[in-house]
Each structure stands twice: as structure tokens, then as C-alpha cells.
C-alpha atoms as a PDB file:
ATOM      1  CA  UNK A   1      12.010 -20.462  21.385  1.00  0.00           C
ATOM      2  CA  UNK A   2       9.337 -22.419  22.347  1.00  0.00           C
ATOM      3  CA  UNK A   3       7.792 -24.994  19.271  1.00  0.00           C
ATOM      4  CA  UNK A   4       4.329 -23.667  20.228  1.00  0.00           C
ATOM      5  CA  UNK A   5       6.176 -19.890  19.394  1.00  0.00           C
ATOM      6  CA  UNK A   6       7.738 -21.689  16.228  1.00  0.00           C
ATOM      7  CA  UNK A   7       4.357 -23.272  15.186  1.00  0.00           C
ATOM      8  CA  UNK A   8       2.568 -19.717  15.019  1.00  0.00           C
ATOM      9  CA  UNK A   9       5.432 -18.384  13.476  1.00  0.00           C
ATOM     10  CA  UNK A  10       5.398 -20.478  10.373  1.00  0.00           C
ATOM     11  CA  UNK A  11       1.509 -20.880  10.434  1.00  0.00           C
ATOM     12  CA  UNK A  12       1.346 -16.487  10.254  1.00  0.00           C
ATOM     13  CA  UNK A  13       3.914 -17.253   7.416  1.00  0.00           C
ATOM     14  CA  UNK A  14       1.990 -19.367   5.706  1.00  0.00           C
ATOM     15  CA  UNK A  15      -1.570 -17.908   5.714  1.00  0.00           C
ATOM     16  CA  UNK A  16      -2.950 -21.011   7.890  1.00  0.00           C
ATOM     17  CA  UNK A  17      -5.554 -19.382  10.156  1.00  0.00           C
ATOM     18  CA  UNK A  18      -6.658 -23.195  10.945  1.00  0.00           C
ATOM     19  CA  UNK A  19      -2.888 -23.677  12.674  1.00  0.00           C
ATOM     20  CA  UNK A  20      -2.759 -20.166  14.146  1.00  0.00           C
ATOM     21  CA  UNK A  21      -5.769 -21.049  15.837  1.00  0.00           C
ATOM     22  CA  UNK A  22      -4.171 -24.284  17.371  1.00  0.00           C
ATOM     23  CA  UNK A  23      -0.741 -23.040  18.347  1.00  0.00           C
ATOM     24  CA  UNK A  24      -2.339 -19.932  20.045  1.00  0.00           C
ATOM     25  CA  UNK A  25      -4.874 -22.756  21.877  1.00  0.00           C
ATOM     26  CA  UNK A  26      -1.469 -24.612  23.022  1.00  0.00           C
ATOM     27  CA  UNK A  27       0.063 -21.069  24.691  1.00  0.00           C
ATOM     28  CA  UNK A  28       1.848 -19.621  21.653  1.00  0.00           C
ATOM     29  CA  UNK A  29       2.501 -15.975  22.036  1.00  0.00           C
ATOM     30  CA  UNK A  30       0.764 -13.693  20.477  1.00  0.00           C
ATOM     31  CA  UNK A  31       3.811 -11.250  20.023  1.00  0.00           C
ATOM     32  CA  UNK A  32       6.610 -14.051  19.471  1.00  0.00           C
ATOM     33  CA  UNK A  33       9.045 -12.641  17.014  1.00  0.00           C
ATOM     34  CA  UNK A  34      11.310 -14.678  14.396  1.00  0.00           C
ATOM     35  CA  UNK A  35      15.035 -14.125  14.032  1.00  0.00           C
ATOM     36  CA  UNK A  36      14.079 -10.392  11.949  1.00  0.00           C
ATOM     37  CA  UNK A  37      11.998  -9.488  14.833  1.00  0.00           C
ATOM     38  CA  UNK A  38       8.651 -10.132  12.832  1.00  0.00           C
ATOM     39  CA  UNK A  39       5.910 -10.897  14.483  1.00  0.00           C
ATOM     40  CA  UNK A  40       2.916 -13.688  13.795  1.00  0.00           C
ATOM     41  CA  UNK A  41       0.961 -10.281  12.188  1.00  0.00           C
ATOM     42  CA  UNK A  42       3.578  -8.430  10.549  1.00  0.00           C
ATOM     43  CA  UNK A  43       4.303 -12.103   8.505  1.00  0.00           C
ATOM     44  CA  UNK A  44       0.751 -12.458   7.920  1.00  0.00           C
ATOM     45  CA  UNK A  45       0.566  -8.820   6.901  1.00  0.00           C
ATOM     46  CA  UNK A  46       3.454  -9.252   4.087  1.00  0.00           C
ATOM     47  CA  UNK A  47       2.107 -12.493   2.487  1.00  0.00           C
ATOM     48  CA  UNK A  48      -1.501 -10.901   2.524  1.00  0.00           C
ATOM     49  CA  UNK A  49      -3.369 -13.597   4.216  1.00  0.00           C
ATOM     50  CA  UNK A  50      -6.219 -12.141   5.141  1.00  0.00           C
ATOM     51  CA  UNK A  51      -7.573 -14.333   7.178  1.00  0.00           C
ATOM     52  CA  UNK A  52      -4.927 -15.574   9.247  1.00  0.00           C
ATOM     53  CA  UNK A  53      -4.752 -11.569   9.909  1.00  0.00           C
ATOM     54  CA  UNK A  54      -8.339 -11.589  11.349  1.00  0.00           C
ATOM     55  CA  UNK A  55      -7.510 -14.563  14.172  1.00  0.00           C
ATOM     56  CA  UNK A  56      -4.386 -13.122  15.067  1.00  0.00           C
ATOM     57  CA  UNK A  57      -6.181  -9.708  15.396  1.00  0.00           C
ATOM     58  CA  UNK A  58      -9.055 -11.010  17.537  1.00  0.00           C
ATOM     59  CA  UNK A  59      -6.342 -12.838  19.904  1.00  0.00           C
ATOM     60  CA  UNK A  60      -4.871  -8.682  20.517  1.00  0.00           C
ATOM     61  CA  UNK A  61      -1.949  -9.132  18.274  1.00  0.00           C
ATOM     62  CA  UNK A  62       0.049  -5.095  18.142  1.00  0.00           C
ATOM     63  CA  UNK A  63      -0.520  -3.955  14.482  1.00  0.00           C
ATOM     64  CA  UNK A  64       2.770  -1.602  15.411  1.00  0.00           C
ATOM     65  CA  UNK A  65       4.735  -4.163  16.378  1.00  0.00           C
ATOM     66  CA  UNK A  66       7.948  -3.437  14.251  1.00  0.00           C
ATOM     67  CA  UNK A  67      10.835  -5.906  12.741  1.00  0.00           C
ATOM     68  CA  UNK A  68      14.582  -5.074  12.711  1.00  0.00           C
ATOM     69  CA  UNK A  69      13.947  -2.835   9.350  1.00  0.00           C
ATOM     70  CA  UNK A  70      11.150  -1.151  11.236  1.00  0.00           C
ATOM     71  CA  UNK A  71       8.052  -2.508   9.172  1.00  0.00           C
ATOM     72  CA  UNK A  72       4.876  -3.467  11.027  1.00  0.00           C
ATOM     73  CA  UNK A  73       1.887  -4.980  10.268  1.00  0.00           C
ATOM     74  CA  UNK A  74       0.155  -1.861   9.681  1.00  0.00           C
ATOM     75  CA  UNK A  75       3.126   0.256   7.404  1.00  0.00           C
ATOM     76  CA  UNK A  76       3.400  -3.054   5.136  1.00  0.00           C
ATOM     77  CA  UNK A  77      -0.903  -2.475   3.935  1.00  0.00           C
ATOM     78  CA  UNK A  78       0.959   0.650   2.270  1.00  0.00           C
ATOM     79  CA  UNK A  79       3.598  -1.662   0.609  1.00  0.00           C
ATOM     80  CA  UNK A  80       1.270  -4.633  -0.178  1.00  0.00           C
ATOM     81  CA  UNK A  81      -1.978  -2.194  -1.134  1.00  0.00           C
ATOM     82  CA  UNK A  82      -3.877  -4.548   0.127  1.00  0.00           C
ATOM     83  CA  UNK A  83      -7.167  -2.772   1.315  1.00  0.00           C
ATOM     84  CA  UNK A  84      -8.477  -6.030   2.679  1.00  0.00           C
ATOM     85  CA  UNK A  85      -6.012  -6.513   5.180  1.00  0.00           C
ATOM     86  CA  UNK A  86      -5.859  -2.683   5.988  1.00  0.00           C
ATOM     87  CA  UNK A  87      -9.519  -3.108   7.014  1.00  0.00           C
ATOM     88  CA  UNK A  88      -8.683  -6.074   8.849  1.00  0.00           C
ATOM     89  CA  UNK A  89      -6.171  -4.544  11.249  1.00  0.00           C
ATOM     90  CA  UNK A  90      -8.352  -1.092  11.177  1.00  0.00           C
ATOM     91  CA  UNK A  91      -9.800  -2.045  14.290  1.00  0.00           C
ATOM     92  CA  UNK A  92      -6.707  -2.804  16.362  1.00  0.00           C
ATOM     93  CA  UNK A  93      -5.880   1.006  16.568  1.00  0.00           C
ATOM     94  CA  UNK A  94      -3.202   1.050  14.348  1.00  0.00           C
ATOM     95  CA  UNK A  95      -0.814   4.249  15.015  1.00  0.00           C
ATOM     96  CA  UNK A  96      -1.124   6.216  11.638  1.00  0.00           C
ATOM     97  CA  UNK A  97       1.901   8.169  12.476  1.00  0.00           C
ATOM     98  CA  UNK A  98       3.887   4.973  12.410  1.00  0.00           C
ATOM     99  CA  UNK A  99       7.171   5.551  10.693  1.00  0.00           C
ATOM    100  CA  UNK A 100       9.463   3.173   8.468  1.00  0.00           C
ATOM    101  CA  UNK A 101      12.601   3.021   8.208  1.00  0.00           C
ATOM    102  CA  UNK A 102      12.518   6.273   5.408  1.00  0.00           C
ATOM    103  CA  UNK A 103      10.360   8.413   8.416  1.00  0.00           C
ATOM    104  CA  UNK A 104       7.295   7.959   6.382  1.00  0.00           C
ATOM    105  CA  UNK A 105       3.483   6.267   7.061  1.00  0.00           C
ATOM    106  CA  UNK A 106       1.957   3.978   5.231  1.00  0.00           C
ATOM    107  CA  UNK A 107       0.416   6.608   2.244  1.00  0.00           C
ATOM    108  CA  UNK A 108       3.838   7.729   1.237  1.00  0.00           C
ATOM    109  CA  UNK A 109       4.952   4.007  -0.227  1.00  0.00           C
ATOM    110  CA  UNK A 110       1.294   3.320  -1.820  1.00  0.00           C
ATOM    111  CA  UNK A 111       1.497   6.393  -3.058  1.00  0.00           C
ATOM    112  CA  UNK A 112       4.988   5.843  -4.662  1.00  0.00           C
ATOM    113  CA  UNK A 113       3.812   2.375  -6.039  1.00  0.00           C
ATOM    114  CA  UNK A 114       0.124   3.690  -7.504  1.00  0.00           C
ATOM    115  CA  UNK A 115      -2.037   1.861  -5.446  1.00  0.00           C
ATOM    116  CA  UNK A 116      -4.892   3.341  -6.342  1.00  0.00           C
ATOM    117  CA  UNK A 117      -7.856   1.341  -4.349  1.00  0.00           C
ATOM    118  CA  UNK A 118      -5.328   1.854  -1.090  1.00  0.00           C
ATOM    119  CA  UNK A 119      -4.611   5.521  -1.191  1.00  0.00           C
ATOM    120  CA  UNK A 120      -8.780   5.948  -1.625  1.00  0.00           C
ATOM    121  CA  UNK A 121      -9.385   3.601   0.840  1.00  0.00           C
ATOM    122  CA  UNK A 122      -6.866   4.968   3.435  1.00  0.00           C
ATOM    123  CA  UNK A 123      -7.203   8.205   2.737  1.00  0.00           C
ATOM    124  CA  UNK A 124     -11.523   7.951   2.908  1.00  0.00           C
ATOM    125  CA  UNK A 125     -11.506   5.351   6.081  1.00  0.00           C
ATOM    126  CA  UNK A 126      -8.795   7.253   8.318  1.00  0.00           C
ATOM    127  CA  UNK A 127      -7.493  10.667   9.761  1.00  0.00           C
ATOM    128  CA  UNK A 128      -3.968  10.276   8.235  1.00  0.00           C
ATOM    129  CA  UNK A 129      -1.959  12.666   7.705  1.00  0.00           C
ATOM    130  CA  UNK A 130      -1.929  13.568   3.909  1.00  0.00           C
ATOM    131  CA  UNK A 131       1.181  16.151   3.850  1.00  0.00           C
ATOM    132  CA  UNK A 132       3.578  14.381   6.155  1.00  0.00           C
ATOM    133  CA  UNK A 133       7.180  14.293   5.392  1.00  0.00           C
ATOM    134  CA  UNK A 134       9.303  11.861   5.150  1.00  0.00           C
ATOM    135  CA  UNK A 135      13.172  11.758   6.104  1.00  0.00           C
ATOM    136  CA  UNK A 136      14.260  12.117   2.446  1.00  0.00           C
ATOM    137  CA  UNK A 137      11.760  15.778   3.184  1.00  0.00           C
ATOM    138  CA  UNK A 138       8.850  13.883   0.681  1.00  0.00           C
ATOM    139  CA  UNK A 139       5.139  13.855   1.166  1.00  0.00           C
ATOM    140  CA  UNK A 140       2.904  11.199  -0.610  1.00  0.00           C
ATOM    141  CA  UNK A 141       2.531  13.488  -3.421  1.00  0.00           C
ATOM    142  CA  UNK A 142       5.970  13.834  -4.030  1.00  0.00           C
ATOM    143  CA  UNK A 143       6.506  10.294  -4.266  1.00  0.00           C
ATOM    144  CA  UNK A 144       3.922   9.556  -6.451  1.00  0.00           C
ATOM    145  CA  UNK A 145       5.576  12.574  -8.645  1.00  0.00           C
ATOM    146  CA  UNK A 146       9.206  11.750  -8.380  1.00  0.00           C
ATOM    147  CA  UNK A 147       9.211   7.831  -7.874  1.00  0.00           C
ATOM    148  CA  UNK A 148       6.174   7.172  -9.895  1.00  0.00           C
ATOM    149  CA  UNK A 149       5.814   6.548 -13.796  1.00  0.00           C
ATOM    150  CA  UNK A 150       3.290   9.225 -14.572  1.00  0.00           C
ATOM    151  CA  UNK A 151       1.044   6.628 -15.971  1.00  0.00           C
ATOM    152  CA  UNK A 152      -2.605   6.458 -15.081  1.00  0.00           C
ATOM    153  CA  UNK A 153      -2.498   4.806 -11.468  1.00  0.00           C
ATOM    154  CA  UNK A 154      -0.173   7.815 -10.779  1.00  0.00           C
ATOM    155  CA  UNK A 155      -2.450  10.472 -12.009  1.00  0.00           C
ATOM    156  CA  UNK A 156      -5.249   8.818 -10.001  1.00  0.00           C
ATOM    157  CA  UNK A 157      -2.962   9.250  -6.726  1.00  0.00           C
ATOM    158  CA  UNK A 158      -2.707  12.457  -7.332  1.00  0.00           C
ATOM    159  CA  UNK A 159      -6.320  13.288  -7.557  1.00  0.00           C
ATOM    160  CA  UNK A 160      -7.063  11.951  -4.446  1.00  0.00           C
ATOM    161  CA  UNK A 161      -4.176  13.469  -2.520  1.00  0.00           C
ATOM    162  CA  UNK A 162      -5.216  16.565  -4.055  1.00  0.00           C
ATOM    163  CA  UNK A 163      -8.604  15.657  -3.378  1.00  0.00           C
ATOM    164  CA  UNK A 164      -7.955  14.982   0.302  1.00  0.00           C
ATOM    165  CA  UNK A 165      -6.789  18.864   0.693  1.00  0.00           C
ATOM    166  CA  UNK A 166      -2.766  17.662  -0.299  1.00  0.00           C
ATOM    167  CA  UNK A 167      -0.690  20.464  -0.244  1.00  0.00           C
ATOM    168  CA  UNK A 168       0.746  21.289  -3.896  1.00  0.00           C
ATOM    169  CA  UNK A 169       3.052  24.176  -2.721  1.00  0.00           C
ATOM    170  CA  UNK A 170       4.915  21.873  -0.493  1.00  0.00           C
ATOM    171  CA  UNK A 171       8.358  21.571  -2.243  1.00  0.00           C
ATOM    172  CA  UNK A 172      10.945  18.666  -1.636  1.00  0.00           C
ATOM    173  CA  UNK A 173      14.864  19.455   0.913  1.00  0.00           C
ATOM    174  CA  UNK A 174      16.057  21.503  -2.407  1.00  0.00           C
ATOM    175  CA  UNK A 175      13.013  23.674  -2.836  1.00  0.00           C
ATOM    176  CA  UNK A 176      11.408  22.000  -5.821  1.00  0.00           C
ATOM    177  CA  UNK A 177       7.275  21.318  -6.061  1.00  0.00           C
ATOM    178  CA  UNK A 178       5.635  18.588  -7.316  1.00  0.00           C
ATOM    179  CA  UNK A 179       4.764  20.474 -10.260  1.00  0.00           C
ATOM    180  CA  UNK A 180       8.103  21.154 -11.434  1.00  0.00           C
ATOM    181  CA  UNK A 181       8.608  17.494 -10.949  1.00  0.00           C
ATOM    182  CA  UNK A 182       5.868  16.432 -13.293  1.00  0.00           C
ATOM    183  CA  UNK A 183       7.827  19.083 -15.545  1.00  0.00           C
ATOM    184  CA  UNK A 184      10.931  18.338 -15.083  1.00  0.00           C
ATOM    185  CA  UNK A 185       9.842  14.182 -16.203  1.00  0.00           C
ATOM    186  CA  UNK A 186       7.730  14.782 -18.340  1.00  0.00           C
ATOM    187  CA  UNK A 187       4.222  13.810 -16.847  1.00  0.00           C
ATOM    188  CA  UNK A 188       2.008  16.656 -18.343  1.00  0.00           C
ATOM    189  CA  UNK A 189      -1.208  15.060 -17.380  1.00  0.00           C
ATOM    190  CA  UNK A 190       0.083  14.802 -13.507  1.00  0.00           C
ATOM    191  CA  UNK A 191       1.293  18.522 -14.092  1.00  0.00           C
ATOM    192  CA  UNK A 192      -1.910  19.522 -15.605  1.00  0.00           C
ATOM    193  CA  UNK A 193      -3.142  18.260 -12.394  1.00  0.00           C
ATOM    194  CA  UNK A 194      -1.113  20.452 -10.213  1.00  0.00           C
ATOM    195  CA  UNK A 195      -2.254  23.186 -11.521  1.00  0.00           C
ATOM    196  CA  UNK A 196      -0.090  23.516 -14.960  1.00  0.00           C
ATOM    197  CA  UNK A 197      -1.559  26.185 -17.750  1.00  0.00           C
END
């Protein structure tokens, strides 16, 4: 690998828009990847820096560009929450239907994790798919349900997947809702939500 390649590599790692700047100036490329197969805006993506996002956006860096564990710039926003840098790469033309490595977009892991300001964001600002299912057969409600806490960021989730026309009939591989979920763990606000007397 060229040291211009290694130079972007650990400036994208680092947040250093200053240095991404320069190494793309000296010929770096844009799509380099390191040793995982991340590229410049996938590292910049998982540290959340902003910034050194933006450059590498405006020099046509692929916000689907995906690593050996099949993250990419774009799925990570969904990890991270960050709404910033989901705005940031917005206008590269992410592909919504992107899939990790579980068969699910970005909405299905913030939704897991209760990131509230994401899920509105993503959910307001884009035409993604609210019911998809994931290779485990879970939609973004699920996940909230199942691998969430039922605390208030979870409850919140669920509003606005309900909100944005989620369906609550849509039942996990073995046939159960999202309701009997909440039941089954105990979350009666979240099943009071789905529709629970």
C-alpha cells in the first residue's frame, strides 16, 4: 500500500479532516481499504468525526462501501446514532436497503439500541423501509421489543415506528408479535403501545 493510501487511512481514523485533505492532494485513494477492508469513510463513520466525513464525502467517497463484516459507512449511522454524520453522508445516495451482516438496514440496530433522535431523524429524512426483515425474520420493531430494555428510549422507538405506519401484526420466524413480546418481558407501557387493553 502506498504511504499516501496509509496517510488517509489513519487520518479517516483519527478524525483529521486537515490530513485527509493533504493525503487526498498527494493522490491517496479515495476508496483505499485497511487490512478489514474499511475504507477512509467507513473509519470516519465509526469514530463519528463529522467532519473528516464531509471532505471525504465531497472527494466521492462510496457511503456503501462495505468491510470484511459487511458494515459501511452508511449501516454504522444506525450503530453510532449519530444523526450528524447520517446527514453528512445523506447526500452521497446512500443505498437504504444496505444489509449487515444480520440482513438488516440501518433502523433495525438503532432501533435495538434506543436511539431515539436517529430513528426520528431517519425515519422523517428518508424513504426507508420501516417493516423490513432481517435474517434472524426481525423488523425494527421487534428489536426494539425483544433486544431493548423497555425503558423510555424504547417506548419512544416504538412510537415512531408505529408512527411511521410500522406494522404491529408482523410476528417474528416462530409466529410471535411484538405485543406478546412486550408481554412476555414485561414492558406494559411498550405493550400498551401496541395496542394492549
Amino acid at each position: 500500500m502506498h504511504d499516501r493510501n496509509r496517510r488517509l487511512l489513519a487520518a479517516a481514523r483519527q478524525g483529521d479532516a486537515q490530513e485527509i485533505r493533504a493525503a487526498l492532494d498527494e493522490g491517496a485513494s479515495v476508496e483505499t481499504r485497511d487490512e478489514e477492508m474499511r475504507s477512509p469513510l467507513l473509519l470516519a463513520s465509526l469514530g463519528s468525526h463529522v467532519e473528516a466525513a464531509r471532505v471525504l464525502v465531497a472527494a466521492g467517497a462510496d457511503p456503501d462501501a462495505q468491510d470484511h463484516r459487511h458494515d459501511s459507512a452508511w449501516l454504522v449511522t444506525g450503530v453510532t446514532g449519530s444523526v450528524e454524520m447520517m446527514r453528512v453522508l445523506l447526500p452521497a445516495d446512500p443505498d437504504l436497503g444496505l444489509r449487515n451482516r444480520f440482513g438488516g438496514i440501518s433502523l433495525i440496530p438503532a432501533s435495538e439500541r434506543g436511539h431515539v433522535a436517529y430513528v426520528r431523524a431517519v425515519l422523517r429524512e428518508t424513504g426507508m423501509d420501516v417493516d423490513h426483515v432481517n435474517d434472524l425474520g426481525w423488523t425494527a420493531l421487534l428489536e426494539a421489543v425483544i433486544l431493548g430494555d423497555g425503558g423510555r428510549p424504547h417506548q419512544e422507538v416504538v412510537e415512531l415506528l408505529l408512527a411511521a405506519g410500522a406494522d404491529r401484526e408482523l410476528a417474528d420466524a416462530d409466529g410471535v408479535t411484538p405485543l406478546e413480546h412486550a408481554r412476555r418481558r414485561g414492558f406494559d407501557a411498550i405493550a400498551a403501545l401496541l395496542g394492549d387493553a
